[in-house]
PDB file of N, CA and C in Angstrom:
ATOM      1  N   UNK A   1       0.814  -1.199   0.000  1.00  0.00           N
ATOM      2  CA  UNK A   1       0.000   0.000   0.000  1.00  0.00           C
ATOM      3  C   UNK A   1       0.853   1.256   0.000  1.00  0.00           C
ATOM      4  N   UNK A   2       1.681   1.151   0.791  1.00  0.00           N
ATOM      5  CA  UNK A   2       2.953   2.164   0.658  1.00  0.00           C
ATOM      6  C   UNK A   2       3.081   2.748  -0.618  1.00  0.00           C
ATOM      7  N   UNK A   3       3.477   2.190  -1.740  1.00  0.00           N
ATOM      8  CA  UNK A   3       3.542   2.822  -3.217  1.00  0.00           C
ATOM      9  C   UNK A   3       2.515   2.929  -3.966  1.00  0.00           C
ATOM     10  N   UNK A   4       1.462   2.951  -3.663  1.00  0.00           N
ATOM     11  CA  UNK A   4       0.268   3.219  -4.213  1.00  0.00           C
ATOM     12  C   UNK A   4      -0.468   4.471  -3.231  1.00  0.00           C
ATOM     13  N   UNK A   5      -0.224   4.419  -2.112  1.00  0.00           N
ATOM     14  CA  UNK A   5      -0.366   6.096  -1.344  1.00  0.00           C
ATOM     15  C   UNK A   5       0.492   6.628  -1.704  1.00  0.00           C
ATOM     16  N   UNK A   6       1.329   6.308  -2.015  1.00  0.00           N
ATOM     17  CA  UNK A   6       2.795   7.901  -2.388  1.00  0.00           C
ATOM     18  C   UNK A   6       2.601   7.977  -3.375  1.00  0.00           C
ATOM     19  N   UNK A   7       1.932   7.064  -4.411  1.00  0.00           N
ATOM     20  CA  UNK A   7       1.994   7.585  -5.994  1.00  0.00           C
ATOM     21  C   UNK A   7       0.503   8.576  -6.240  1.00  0.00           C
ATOM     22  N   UNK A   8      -0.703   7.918  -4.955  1.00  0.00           N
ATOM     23  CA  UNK A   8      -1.542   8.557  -5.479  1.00  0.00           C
ATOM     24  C   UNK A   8      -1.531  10.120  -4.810  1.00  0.00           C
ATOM     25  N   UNK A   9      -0.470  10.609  -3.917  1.00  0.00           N
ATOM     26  CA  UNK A   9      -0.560  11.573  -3.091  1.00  0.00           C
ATOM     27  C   UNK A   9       0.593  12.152  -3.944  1.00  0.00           C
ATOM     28  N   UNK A  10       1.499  12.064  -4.676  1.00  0.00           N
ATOM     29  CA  UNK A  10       2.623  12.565  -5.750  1.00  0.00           C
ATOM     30  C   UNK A  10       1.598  13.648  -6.890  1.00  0.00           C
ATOM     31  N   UNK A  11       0.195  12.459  -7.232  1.00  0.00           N
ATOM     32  CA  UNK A  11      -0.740  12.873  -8.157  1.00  0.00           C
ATOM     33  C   UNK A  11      -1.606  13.938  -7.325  1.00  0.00           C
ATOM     34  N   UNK A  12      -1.773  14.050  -6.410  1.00  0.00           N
ATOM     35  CA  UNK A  12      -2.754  15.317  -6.094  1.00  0.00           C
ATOM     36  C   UNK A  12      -4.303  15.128  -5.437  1.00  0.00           C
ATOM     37  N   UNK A  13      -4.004  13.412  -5.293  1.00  0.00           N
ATOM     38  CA  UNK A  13      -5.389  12.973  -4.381  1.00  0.00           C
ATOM     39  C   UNK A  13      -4.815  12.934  -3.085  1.00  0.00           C
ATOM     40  N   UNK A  14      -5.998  13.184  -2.205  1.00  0.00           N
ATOM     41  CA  UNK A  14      -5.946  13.109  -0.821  1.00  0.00           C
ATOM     42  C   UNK A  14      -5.439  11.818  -0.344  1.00  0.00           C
ATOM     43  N   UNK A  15      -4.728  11.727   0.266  1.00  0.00           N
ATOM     44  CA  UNK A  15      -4.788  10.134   0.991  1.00  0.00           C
ATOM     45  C   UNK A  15      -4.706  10.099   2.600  1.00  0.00           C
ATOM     46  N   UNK A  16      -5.515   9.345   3.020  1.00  0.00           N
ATOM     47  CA  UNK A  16      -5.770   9.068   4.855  1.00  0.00           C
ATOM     48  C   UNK A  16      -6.006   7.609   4.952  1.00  0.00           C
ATOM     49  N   UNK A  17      -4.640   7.464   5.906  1.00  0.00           N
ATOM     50  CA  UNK A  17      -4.610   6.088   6.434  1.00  0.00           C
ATOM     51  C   UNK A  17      -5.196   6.138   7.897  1.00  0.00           C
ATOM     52  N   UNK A  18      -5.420   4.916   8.490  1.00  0.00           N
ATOM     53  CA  UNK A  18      -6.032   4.556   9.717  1.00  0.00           C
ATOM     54  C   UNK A  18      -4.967   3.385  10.606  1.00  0.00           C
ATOM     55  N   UNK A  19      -4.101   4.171  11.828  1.00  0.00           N
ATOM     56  CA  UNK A  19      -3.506   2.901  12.277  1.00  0.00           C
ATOM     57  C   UNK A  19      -3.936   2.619  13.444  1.00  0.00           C
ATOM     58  N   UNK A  20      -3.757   1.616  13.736  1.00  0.00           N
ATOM     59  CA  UNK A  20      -4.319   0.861  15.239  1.00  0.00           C
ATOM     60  C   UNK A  20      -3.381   1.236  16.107  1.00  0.00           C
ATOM     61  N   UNK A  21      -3.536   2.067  17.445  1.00  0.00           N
ATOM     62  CA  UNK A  21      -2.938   2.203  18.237  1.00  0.00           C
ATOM     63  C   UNK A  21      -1.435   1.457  18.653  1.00  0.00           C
ATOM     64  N   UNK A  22      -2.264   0.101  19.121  1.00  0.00           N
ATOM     65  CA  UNK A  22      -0.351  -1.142  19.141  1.00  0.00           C
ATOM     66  C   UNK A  22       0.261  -0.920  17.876  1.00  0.00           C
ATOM     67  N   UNK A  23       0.219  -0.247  16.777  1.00  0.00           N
ATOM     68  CA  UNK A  23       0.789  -0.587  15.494  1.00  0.00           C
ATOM     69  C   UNK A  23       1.652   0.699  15.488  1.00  0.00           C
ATOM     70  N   UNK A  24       0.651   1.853  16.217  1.00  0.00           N
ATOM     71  CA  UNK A  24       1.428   2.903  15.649  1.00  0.00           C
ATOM     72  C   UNK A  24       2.973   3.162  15.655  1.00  0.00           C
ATOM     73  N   UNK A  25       3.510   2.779  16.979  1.00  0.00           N
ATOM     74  CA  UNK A  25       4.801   3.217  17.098  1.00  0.00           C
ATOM     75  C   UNK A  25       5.726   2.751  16.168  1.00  0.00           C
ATOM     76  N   UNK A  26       5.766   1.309  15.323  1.00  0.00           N
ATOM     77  CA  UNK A  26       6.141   0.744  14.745  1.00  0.00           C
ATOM     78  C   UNK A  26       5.614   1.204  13.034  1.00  0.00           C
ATOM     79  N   UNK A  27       5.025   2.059  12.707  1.00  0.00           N
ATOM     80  CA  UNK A  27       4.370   2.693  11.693  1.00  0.00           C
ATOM     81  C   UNK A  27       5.028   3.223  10.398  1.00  0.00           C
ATOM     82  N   UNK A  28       5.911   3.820  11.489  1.00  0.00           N
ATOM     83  CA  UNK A  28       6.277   5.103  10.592  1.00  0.00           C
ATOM     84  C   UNK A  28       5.745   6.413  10.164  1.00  0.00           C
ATOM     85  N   UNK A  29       4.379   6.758  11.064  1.00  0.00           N
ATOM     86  CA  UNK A  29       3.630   7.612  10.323  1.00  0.00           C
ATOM     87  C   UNK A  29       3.734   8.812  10.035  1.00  0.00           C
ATOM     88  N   UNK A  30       3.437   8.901   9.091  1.00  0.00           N
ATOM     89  CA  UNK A  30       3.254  10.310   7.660  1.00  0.00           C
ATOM     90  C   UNK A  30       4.257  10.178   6.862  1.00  0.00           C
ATOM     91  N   UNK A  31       5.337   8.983   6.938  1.00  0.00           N
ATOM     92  CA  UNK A  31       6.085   8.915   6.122  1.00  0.00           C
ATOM     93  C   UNK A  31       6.049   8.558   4.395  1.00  0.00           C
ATOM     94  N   UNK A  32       4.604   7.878   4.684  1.00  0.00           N
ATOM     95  CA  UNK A  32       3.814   7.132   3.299  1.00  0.00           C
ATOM     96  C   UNK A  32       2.843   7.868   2.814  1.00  0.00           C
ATOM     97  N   UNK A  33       2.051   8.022   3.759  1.00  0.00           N
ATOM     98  CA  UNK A  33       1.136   8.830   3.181  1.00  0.00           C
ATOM     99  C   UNK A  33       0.658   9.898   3.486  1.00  0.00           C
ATOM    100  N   UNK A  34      -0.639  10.729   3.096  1.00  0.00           N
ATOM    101  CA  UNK A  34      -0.550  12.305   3.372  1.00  0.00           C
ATOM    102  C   UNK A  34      -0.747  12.320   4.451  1.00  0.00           C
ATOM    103  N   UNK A  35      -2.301  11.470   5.510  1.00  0.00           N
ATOM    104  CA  UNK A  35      -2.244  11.750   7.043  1.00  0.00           C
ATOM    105  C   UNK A  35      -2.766  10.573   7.124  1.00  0.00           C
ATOM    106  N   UNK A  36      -2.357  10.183   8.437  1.00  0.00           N
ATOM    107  CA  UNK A  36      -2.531   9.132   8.761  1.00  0.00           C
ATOM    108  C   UNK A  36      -3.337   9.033  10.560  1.00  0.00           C
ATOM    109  N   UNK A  37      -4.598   8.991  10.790  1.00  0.00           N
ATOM    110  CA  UNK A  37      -5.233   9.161  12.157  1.00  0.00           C
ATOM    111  C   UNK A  37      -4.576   7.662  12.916  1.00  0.00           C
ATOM    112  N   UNK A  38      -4.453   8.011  14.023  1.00  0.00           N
ATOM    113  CA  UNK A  38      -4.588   6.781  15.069  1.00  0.00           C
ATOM    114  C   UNK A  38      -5.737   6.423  15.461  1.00  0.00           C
ATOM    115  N   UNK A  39      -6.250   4.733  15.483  1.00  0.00           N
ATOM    116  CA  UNK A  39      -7.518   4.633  15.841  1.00  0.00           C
ATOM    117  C   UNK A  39      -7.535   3.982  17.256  1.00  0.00           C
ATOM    118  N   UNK A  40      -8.309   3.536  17.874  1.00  0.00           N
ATOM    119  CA  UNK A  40      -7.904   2.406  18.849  1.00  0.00           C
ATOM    120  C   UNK A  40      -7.550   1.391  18.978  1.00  0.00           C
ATOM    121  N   UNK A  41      -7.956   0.520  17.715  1.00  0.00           N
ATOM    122  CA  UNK A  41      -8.001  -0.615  17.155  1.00  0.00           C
ATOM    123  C   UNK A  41      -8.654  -1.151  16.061  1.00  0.00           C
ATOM    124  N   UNK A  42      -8.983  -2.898  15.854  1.00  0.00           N
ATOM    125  CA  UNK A  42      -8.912  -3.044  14.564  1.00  0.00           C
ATOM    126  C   UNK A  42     -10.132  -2.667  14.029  1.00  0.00           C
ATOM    127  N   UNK A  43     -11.337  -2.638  14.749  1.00  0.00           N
ATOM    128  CA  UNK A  43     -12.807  -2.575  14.431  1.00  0.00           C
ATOM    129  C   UNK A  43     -12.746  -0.974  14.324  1.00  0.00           C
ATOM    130  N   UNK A  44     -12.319  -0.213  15.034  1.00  0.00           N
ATOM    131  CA  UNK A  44     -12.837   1.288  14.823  1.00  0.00           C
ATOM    132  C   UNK A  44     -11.992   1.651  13.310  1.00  0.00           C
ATOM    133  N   UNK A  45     -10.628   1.013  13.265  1.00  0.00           N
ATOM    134  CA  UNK A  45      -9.916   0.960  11.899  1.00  0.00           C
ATOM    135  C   UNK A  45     -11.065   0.844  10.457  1.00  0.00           C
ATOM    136  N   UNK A  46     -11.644  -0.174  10.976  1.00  0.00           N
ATOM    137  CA  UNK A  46     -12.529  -1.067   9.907  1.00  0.00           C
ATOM    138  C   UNK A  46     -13.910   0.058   9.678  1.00  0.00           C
ATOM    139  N   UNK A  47     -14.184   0.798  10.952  1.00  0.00           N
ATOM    140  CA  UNK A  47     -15.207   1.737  10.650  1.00  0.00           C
ATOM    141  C   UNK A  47     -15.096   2.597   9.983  1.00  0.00           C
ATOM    142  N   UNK A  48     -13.727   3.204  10.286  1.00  0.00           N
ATOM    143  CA  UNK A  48     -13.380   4.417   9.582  1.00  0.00           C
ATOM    144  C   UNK A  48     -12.768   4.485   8.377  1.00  0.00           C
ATOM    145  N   UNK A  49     -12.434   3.239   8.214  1.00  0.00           N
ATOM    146  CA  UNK A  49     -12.288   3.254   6.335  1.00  0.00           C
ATOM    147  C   UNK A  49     -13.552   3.098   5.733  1.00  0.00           C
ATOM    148  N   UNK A  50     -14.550   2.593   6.167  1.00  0.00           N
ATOM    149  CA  UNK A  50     -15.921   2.936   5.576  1.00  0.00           C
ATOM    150  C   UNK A  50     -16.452   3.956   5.342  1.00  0.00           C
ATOM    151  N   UNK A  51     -16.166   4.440   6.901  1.00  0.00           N
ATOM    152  CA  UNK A  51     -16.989   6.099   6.967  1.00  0.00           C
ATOM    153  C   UNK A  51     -16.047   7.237   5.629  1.00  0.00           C
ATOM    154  N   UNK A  52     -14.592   6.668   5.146  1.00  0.00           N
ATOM    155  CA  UNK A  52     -13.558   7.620   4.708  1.00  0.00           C
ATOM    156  C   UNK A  52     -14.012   6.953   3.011  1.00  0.00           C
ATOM    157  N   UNK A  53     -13.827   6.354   3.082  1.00  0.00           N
ATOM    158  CA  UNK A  53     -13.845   5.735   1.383  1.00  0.00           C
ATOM    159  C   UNK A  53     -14.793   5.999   0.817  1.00  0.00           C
ATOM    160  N   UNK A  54     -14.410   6.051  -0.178  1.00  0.00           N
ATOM    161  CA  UNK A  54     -15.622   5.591  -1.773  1.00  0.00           C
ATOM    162  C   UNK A  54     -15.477   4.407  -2.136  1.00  0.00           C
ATOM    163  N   UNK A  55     -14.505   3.572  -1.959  1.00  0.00           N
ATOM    164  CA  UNK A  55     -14.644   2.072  -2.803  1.00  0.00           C
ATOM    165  C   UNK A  55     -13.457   1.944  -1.828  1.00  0.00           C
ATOM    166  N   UNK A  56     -13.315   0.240  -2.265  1.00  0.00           N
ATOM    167  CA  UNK A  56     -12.020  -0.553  -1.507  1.00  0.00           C
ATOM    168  C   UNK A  56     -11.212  -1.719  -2.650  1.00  0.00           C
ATOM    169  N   UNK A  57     -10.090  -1.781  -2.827  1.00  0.00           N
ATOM    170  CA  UNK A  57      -9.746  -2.436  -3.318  1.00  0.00           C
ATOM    171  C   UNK A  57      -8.489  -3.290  -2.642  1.00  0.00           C
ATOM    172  N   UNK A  58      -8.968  -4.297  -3.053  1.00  0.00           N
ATOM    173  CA  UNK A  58      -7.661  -5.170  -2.696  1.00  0.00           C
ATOM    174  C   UNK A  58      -6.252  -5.488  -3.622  1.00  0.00           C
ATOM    175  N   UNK A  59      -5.552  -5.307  -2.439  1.00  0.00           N
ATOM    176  CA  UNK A  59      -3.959  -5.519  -3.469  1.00  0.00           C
ATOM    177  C   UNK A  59      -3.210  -6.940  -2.364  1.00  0.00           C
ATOM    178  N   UNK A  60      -2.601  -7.328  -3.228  1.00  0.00           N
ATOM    179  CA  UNK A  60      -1.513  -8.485  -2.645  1.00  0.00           C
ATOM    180  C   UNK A  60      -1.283  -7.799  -0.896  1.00  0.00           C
ATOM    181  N   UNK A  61      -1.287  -8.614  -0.425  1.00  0.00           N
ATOM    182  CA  UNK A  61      -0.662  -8.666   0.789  1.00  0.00           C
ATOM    183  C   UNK A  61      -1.124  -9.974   2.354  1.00  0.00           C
ATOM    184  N   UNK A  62      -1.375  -9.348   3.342  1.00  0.00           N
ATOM    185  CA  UNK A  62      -0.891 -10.855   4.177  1.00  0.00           C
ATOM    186  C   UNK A  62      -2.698 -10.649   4.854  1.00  0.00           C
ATOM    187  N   UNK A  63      -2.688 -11.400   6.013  1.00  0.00           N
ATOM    188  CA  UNK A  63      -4.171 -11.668   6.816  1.00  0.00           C
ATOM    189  C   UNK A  63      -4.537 -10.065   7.231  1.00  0.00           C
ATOM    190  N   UNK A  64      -4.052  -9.441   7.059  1.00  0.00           N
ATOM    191  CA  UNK A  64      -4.704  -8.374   7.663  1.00  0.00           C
ATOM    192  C   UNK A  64      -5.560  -7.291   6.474  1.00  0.00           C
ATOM    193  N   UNK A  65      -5.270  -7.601   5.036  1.00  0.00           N
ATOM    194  CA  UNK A  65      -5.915  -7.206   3.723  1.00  0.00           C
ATOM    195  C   UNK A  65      -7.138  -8.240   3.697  1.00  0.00           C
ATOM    196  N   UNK A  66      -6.713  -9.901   4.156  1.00  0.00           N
ATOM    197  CA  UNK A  66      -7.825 -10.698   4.204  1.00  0.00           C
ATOM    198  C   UNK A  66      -9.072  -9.938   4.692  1.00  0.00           C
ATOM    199  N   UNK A  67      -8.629  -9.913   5.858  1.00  0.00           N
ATOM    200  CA  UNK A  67      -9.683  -9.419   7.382  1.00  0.00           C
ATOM    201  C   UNK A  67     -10.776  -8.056   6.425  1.00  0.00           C
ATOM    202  N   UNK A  68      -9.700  -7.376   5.852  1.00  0.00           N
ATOM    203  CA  UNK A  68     -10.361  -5.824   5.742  1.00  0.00           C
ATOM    204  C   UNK A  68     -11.133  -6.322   4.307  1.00  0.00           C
ATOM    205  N   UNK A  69     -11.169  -7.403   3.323  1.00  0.00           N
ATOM    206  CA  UNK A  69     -12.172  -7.235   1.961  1.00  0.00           C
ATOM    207  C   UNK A  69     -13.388  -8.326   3.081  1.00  0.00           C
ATOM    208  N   UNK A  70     -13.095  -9.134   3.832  1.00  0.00           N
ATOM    209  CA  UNK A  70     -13.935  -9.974   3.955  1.00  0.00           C
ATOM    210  C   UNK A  70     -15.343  -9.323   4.698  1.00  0.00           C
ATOM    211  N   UNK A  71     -14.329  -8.151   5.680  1.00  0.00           N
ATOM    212  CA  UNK A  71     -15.508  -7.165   6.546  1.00  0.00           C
ATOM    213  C   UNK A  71     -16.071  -6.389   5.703  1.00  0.00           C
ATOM    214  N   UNK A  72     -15.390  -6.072   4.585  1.00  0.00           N
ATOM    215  CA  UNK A  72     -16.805  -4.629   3.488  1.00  0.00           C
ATOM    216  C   UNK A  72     -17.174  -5.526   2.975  1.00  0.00           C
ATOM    217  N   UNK A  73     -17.046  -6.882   2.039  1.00  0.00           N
ATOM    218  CA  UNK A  73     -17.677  -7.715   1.577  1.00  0.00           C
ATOM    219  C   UNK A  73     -19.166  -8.002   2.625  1.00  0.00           C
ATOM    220  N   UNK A  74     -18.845  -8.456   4.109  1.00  0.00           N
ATOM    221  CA  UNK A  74     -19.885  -8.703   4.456  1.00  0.00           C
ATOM    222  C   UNK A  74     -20.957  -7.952   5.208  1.00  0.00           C
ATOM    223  N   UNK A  75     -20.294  -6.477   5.402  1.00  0.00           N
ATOM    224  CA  UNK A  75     -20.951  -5.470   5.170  1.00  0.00           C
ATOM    225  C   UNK A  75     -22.218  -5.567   3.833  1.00  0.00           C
ATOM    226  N   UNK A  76     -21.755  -5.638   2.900  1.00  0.00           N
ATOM    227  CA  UNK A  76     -22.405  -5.266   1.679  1.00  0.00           C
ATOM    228  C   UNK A  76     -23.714  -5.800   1.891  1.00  0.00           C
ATOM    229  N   UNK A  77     -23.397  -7.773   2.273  1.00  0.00           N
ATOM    230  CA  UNK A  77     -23.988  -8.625   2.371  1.00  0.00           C
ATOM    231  C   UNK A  77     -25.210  -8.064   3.213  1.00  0.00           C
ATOM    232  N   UNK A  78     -25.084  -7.634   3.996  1.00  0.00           N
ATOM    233  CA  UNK A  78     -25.774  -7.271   5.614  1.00  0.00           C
ATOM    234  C   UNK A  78     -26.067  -5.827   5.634  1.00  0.00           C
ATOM    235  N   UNK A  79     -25.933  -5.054   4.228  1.00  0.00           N
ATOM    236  CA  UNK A  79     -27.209  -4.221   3.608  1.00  0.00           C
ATOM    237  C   UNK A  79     -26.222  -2.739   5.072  1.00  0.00           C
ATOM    238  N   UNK A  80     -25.111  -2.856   5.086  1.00  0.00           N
ATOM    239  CA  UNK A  80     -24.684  -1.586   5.783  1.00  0.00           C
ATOM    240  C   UNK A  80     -23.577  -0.772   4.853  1.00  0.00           C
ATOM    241  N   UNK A  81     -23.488  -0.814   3.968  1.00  0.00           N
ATOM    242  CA  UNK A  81     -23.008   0.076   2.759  1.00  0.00           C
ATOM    243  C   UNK A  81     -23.081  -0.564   1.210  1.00  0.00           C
ATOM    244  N   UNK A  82     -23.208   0.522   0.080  1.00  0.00           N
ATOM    245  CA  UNK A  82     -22.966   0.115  -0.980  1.00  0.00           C
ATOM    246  C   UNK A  82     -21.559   0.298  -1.916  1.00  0.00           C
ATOM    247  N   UNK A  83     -20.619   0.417  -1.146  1.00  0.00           N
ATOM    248  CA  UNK A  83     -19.654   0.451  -1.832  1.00  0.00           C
ATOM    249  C   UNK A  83     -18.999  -0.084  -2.937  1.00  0.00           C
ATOM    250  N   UNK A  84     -18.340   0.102  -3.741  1.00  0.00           N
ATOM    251  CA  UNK A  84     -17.756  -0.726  -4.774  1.00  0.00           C
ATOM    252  C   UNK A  84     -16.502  -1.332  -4.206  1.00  0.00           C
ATOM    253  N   UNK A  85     -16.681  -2.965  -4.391  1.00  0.00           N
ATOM    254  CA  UNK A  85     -15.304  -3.531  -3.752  1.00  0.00           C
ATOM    255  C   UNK A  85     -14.135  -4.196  -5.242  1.00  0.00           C
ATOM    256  N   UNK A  86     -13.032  -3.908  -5.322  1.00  0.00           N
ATOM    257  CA  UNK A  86     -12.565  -4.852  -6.466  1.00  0.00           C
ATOM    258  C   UNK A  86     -11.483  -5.487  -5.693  1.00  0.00           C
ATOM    259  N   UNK A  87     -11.329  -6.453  -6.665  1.00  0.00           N
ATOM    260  CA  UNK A  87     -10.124  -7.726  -6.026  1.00  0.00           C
ATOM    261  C   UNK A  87      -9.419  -8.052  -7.506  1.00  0.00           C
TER     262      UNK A  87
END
């Protein structure tokens, strides 16, 4: 995600990441992208990329990209947003 926030924040779109508190120190933040909020954890994480986005897409990476298409996926399912998801 790293080079896809710096490329899209190079271009002139906004970008806001969401880190989980235990994560932050280990982060790096604002180094990647334009701002980056601290949340408490993983569920308020998961809220606030809903409440922040227009769509979600998935790119390569490990269980924690799993976690985040499977929750807007079953969001969708369960009629609490219409977002556009791609994979």
């Amino acid at each position: 995600m790293g080079y896809v926030s710096r490329a899209a924040r190079d271009r002139g779109s906004q970008v806001l990441g969401f880190v989980p508190k235990p994560m932050a120190a280990a982060n790096n933040i604002g180094k990647t992208n334009g701002e980056e909020l601290v949340v408490s954890g993983m569920q308020e994480r998961l809220t606030a990329m809903l409440h922040h986005a227009d769509a979600f897409i998935a790119l390569p990476g490990g269980f924690g990209n799993i976690e985040e298409i499977f929750t807007m996926a079953s969001w969708v399912q369960l009629h609490i947003h219409e977002k556009p998801i791609k994979c």
